[in-house]
Protein backbone atom coordinates (compact mmCIF):
# COMPACT_ATOMS: atom_id res chain seq x y z
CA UNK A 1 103.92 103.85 129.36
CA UNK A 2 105.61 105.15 126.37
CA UNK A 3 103.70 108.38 126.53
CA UNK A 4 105.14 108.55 129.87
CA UNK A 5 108.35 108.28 129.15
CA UNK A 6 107.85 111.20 126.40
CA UNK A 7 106.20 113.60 128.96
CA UNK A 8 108.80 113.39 131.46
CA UNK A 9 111.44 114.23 128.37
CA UNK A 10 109.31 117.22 127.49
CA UNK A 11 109.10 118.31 131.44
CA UNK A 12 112.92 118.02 131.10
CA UNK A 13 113.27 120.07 127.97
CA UNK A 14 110.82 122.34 129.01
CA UNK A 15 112.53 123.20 132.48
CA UNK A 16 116.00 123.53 130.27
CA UNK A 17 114.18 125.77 127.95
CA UNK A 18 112.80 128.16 131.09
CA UNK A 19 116.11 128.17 132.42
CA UNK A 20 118.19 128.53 129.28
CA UNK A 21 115.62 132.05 127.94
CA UNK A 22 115.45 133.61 131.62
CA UNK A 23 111.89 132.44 132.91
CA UNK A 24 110.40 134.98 129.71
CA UNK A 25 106.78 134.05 131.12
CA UNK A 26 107.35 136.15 133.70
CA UNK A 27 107.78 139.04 132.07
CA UNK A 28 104.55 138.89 129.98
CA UNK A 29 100.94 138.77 130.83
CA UNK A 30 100.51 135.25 129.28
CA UNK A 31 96.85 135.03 128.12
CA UNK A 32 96.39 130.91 127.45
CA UNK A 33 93.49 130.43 125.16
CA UNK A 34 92.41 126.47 125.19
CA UNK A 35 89.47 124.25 123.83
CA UNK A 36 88.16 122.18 121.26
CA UNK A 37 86.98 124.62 119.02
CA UNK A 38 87.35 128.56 118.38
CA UNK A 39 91.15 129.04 120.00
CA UNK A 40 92.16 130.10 116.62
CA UNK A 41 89.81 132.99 116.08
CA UNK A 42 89.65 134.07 119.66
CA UNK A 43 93.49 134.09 119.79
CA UNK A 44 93.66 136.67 116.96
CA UNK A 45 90.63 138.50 118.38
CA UNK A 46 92.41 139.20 121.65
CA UNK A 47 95.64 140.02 119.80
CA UNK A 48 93.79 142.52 117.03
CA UNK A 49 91.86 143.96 120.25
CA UNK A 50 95.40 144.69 122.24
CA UNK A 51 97.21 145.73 118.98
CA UNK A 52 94.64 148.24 117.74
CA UNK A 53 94.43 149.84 120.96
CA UNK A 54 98.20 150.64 121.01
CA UNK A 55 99.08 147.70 123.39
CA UNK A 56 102.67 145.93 122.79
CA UNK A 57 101.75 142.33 122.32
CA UNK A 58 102.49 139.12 120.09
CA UNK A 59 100.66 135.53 119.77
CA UNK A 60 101.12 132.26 118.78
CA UNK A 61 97.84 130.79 116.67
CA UNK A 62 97.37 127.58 115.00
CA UNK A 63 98.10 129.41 111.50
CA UNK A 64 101.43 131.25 112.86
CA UNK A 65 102.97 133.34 115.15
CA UNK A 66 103.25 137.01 115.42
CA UNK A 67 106.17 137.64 117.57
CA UNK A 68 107.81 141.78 118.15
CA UNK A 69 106.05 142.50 114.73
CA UNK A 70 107.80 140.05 112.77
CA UNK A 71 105.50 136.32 111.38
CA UNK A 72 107.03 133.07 111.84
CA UNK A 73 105.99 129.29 110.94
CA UNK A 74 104.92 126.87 113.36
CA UNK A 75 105.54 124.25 111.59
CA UNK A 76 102.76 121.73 109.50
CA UNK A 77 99.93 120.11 111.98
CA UNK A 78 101.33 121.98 114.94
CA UNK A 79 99.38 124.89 117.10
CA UNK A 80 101.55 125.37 120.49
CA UNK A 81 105.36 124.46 119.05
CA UNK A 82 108.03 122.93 121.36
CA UNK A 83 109.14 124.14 124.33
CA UNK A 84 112.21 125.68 123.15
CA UNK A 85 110.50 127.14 120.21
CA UNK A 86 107.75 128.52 122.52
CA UNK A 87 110.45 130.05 125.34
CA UNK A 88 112.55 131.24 122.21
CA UNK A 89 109.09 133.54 121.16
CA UNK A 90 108.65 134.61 124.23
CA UNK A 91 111.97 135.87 125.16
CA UNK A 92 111.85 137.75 121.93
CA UNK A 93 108.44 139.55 123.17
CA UNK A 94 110.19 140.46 126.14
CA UNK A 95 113.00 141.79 124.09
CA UNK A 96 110.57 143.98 122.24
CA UNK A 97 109.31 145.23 125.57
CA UNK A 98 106.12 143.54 124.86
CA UNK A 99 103.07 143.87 127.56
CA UNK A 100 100.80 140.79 126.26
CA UNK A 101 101.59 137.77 124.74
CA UNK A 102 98.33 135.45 123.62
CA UNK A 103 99.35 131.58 123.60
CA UNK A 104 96.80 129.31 121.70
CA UNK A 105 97.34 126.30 124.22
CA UNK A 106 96.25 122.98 123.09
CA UNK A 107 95.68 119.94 125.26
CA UNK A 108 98.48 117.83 123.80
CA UNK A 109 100.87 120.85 124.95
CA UNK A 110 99.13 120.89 128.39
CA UNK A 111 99.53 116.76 128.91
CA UNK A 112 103.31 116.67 127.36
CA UNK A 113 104.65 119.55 129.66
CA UNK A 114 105.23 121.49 126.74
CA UNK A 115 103.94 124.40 128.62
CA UNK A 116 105.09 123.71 132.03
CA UNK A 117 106.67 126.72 133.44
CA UNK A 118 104.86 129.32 131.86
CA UNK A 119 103.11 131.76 133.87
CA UNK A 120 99.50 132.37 132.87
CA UNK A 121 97.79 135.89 133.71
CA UNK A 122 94.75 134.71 131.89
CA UNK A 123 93.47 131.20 131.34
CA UNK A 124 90.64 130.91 128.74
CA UNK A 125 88.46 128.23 127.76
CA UNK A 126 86.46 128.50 124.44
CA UNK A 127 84.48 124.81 125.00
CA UNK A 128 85.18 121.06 125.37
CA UNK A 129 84.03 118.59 122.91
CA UNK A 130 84.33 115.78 121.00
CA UNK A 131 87.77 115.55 120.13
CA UNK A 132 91.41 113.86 120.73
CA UNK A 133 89.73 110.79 122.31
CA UNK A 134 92.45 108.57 120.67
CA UNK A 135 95.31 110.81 123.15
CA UNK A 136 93.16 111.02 126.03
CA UNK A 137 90.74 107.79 126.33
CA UNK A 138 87.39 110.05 127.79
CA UNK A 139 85.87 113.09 127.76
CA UNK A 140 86.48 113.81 131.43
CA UNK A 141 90.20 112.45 130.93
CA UNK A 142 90.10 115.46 128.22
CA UNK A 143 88.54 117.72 130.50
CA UNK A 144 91.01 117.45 133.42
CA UNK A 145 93.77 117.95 130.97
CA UNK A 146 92.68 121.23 129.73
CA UNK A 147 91.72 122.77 133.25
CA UNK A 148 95.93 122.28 133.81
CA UNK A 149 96.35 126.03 132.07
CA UNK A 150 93.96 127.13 134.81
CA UNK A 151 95.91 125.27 137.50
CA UNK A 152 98.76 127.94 136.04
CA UNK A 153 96.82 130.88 135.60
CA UNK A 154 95.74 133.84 137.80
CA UNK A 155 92.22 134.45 136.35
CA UNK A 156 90.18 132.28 134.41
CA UNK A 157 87.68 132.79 132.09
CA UNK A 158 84.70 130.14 131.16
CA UNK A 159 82.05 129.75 128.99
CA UNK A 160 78.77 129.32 131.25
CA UNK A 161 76.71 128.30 128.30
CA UNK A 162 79.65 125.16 127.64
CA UNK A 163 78.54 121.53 128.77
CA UNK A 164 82.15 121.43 130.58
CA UNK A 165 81.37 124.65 132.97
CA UNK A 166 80.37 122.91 136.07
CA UNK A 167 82.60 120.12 136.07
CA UNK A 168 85.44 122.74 135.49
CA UNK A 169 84.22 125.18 138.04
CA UNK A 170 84.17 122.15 140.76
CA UNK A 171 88.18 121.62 139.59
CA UNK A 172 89.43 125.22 139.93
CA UNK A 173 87.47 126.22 143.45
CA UNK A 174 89.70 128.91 144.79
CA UNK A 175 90.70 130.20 141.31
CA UNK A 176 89.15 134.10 140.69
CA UNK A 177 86.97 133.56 137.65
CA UNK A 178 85.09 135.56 134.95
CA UNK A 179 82.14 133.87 132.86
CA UNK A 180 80.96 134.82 129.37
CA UNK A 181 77.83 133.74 127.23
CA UNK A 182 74.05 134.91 126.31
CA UNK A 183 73.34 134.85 130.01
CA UNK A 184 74.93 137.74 129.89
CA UNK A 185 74.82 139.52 126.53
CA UNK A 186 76.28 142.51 125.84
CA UNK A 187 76.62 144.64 122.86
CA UNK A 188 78.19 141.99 120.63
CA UNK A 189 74.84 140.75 120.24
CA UNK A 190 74.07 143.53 118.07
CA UNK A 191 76.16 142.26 114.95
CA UNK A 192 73.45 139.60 113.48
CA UNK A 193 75.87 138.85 110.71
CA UNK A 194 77.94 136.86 113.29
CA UNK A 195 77.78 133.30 113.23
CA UNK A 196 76.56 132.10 116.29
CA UNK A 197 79.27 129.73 117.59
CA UNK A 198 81.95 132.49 116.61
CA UNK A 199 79.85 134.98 118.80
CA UNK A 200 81.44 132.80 121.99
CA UNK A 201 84.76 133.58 120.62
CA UNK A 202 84.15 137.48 120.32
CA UNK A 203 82.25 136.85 124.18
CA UNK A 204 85.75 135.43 125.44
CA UNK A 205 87.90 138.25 123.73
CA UNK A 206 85.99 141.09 124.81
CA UNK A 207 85.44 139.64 128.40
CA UNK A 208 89.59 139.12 128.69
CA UNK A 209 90.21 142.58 127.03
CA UNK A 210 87.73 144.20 129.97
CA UNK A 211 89.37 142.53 132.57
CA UNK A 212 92.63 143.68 130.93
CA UNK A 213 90.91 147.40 131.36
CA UNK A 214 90.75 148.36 127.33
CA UNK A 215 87.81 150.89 127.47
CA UNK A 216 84.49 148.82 125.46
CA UNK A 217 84.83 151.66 122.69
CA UNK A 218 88.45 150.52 121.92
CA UNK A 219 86.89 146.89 122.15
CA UNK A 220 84.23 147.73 119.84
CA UNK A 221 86.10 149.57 117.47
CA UNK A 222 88.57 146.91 117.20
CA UNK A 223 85.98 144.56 116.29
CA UNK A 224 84.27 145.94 113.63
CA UNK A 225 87.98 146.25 112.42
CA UNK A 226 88.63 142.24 112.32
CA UNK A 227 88.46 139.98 110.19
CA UNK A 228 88.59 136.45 110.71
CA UNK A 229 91.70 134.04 110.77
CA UNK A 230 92.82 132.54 107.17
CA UNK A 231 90.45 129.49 106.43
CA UNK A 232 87.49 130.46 109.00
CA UNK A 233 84.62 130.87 107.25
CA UNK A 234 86.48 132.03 104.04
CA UNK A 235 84.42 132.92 101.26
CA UNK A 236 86.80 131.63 98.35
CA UNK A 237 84.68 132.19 95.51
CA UNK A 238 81.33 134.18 95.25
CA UNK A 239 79.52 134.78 92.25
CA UNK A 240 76.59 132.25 90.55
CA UNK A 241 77.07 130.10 94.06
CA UNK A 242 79.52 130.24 96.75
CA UNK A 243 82.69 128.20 97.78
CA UNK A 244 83.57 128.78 101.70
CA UNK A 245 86.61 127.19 103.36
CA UNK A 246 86.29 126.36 106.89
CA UNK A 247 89.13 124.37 109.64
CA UNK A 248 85.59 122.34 111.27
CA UNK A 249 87.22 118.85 111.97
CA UNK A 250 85.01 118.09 115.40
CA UNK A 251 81.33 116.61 114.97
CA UNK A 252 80.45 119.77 116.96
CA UNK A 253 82.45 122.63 114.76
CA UNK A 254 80.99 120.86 111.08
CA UNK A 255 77.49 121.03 112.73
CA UNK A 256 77.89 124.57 114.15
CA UNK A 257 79.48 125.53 110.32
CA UNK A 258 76.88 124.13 108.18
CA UNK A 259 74.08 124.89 110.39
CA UNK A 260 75.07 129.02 110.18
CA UNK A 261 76.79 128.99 106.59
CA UNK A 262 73.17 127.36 105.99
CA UNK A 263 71.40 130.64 107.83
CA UNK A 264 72.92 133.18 106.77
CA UNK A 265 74.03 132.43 102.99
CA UNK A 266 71.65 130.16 101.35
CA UNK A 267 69.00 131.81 99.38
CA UNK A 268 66.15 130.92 96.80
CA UNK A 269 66.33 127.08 97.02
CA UNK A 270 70.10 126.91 97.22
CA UNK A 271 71.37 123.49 98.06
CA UNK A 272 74.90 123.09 100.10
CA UNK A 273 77.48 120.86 99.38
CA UNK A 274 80.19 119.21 101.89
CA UNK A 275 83.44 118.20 101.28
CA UNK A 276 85.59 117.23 104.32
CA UNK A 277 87.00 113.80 105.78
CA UNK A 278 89.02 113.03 108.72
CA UNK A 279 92.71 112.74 109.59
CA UNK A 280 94.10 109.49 110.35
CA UNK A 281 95.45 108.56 113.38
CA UNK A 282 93.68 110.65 115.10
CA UNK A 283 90.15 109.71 117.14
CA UNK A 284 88.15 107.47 115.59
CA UNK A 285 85.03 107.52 117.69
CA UNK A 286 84.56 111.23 115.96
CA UNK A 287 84.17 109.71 112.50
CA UNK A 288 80.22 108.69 112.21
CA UNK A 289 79.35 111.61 114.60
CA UNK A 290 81.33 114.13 111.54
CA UNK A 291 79.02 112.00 108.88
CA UNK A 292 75.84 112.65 111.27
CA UNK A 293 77.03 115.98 111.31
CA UNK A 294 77.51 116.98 107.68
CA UNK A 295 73.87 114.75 107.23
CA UNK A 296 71.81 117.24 109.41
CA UNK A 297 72.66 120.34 107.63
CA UNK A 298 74.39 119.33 103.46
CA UNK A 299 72.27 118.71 100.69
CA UNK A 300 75.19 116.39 99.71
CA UNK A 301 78.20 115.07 101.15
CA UNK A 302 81.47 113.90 99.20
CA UNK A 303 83.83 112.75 101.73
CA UNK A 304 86.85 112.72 100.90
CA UNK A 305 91.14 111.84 102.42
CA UNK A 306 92.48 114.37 104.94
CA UNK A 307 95.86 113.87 106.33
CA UNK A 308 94.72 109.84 106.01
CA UNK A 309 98.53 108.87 107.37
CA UNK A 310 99.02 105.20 107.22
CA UNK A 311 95.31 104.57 107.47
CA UNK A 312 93.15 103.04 104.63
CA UNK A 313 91.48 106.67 103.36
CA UNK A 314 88.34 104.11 102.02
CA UNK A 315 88.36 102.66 105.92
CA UNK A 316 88.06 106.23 107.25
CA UNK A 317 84.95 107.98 104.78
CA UNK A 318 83.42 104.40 105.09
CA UNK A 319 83.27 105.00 108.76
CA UNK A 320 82.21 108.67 108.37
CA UNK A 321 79.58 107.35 105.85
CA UNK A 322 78.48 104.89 108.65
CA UNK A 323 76.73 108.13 110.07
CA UNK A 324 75.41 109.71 107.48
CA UNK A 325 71.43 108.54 107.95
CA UNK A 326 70.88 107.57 104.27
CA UNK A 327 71.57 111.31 103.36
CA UNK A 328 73.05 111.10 99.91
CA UNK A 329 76.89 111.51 99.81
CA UNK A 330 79.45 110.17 97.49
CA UNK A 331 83.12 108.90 98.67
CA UNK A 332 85.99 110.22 96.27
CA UNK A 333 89.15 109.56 98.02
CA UNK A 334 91.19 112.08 96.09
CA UNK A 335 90.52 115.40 97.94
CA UNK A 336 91.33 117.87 94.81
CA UNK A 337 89.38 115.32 92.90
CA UNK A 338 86.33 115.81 95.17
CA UNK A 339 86.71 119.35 95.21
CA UNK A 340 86.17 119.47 91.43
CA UNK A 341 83.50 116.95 91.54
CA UNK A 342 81.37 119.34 94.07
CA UNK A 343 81.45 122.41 92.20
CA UNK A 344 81.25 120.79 88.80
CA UNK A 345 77.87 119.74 90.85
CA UNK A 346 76.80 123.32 92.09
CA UNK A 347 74.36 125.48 90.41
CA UNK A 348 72.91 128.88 90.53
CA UNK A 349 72.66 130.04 94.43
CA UNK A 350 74.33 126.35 96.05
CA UNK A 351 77.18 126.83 98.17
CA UNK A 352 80.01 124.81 98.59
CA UNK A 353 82.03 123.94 101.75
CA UNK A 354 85.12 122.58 102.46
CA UNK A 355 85.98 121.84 106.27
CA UNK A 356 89.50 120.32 107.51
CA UNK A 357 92.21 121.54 105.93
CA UNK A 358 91.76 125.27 105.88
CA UNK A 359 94.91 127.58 106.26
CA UNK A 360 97.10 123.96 106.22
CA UNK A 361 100.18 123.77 103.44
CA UNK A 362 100.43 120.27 103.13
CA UNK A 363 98.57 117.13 103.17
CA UNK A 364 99.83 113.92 104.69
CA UNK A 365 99.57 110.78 102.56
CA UNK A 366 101.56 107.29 104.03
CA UNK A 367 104.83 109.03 105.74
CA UNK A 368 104.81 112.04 103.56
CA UNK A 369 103.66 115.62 103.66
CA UNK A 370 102.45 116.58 100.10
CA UNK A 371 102.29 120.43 99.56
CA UNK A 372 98.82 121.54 99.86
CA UNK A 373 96.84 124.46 99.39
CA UNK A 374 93.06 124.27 99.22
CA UNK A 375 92.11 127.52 97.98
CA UNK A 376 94.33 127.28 94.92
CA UNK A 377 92.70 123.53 94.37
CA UNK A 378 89.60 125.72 94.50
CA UNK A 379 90.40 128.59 91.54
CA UNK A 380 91.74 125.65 89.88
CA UNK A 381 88.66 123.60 90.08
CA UNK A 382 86.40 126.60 89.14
């Protein structure tokens, strides 16, 4: 009921914030990217595409917005801001004369109305999976909530290859869509040194860019030019072993992380080491299926706090070690603590790998936010 209550204040806000900024949505060619996993990187795929082939556009991405060539914060924990701060950024792209804007939409922003009003030209979906089940209750509950940008948008865009296709295709009949995945490859498949889950996220860019009618050399070319977000897939340190930073915080993301940092890095005997953990207050059914997870593909595990809240931080990593299938791990609450522990550990080709906090600049213990930075609790580990 409560919830309630706060959605209709942000359908309030958000119809104040329309008015108040002149309907900017209108203006644009909004391109909505949602799902569980990838909006970052396909977000700033779309973007670098559009911007490298002379196209006036700005974003808003989990690690900050990019609005008429100027970078702004979105605050700690947040990836699609308030309504006001969201109308505000996109009144300023139409100020700049902008063609595109590229809105990382989460489902949280979709359920609380913090989105209502905005015009969609493209709605994208990356995947659905295991995720926000404390907010939403089920996985079809979840579902329902993210096909709401494609209730808003003109075209839509799917992953075929996604568990959530069908039931999303059966939700949206009428709605003009556009399908991507290795039923139909194209020439993305070339680049081997790709991980395979972020070859989806280059699938959904270059399938919105062609319906957007950049030529597939200007596509191309813009791809070999990018680099990914801050925090995905970073190689921190790379010399004796390797130390890579990843945002994985789903069961589905650590797996698809481990599973390709594990193909395409780890040479002669190599072993790879985890860190992560999982925030508190957040879904809790998630927890053993992150420990099964890390199990499957880490030499070791040492799980550690992340963003515990007012949660017992032992509670949590004993629930992620619930699922760990007698792999060995060790549970060292302190996260810069752990960090040191793992590559005091590694040796001569291991690689360590730290999922869950990534690009984020603080860490929240009880009630407060505690500046954070994990690559510098890296170099200051090694």
């Amino acid at each position: 009921m409560l919830q309630k209550i706060k959605n209709i204040y942000h359908l309030l806000e958000a119809i104040v914030a329309n008015i108040y900024y002149g309907l900017p949505s209108r203006k644009l060619k909004v391109i909505g990217v949602t799902g569980t996993d990838g909006k970052t990187t396909t977000t700033t795929l779309i973007y670098h595409i559009l911007k490298s082939s002379g196209k006036k556009v700005s974003m808003i991405s989990t690690i900050y917005a990019k609005v008429a060539n100027r970078e702004f914060d979105t605050g700690l924990h947040t990836t699609t801001p308030n309504s006001f701060t969201v109308q505000k950024l996109l009144n300023l792209a139409v100020k700049n004369r902008d063609e595109y804007f590229v809105l990382e939409t989460t489902s949280h922003a979709l359920d609380q109305n913090r989105v209502f009003g905005i015009k969609y030209y493209i709605g994208v979906l990356t995947n659905i999976t295991h995720e926000h089940l404390d907010y939403h209750q089920t996985y079809e509950n979840y579902l329902k909530t993210k096909a709401k940008l494609f209730f808003s948008s003109e075209i839509v865009v799917l992953n075929s290859d996604d568990q959530s296709y069908d039931q999303i295709k059966k939700l949206i009949v009428g709605k003009k869509v556009h399908t991507y995945g290795h039923k139909y490859p194209n020439v993305i498949d070339q680049n081997q040194n790709l991980a395979e889950f972020n070859k989806y996220n280059y699938f959904a860019a270059y399938t919105v860019c062609k319906i957007l009618n950049i030529s597939e050399n200007q596509i191309l070319k813009a791809i070999n030019t990018f680099r990914l977000p801050s925090g995905r897939l970073e190689l921190a340190y790379d010399n004796d072993f390797k130390v890579i930073i990843d945002f994985a915080h789903t069961p589905n993301a650590i797996e698809n992380a481990l599973r390709e940092i594990k193909k395409l890095y780890l040479r002669n005997g190599g072993r790879l080491i985890h860190v992560f953990g999982s925030a508190g207050l957040r879904d809790v059914t998630k927890r053993p299926l992150m420990g099964e997870a890390s199990s499957k593909y880490a030499d070791f595990s040492i799980i550690t706090e992340e963003d515990y809240r007012t949660e017992d931080p032992n509670e949590i990593c004993q629930q992620i070690a619930s699922g760990m299938k007698n792999k060995q791990y060790k549970i060292v609450i302190d996260r810069k603590d752990a960090i040191k522990q793992a590559i005091r550990m590694a040796k001569k080709n291991d690689i360590v790998v730290t999922t869950g906090k990534s690009h984020e600049q603080s860490l929240c213990r009880g009630k407060i936010e505690y500046p954070w930075d994990e690559k510098k609790a890296i170099i200051e580990a090694l």
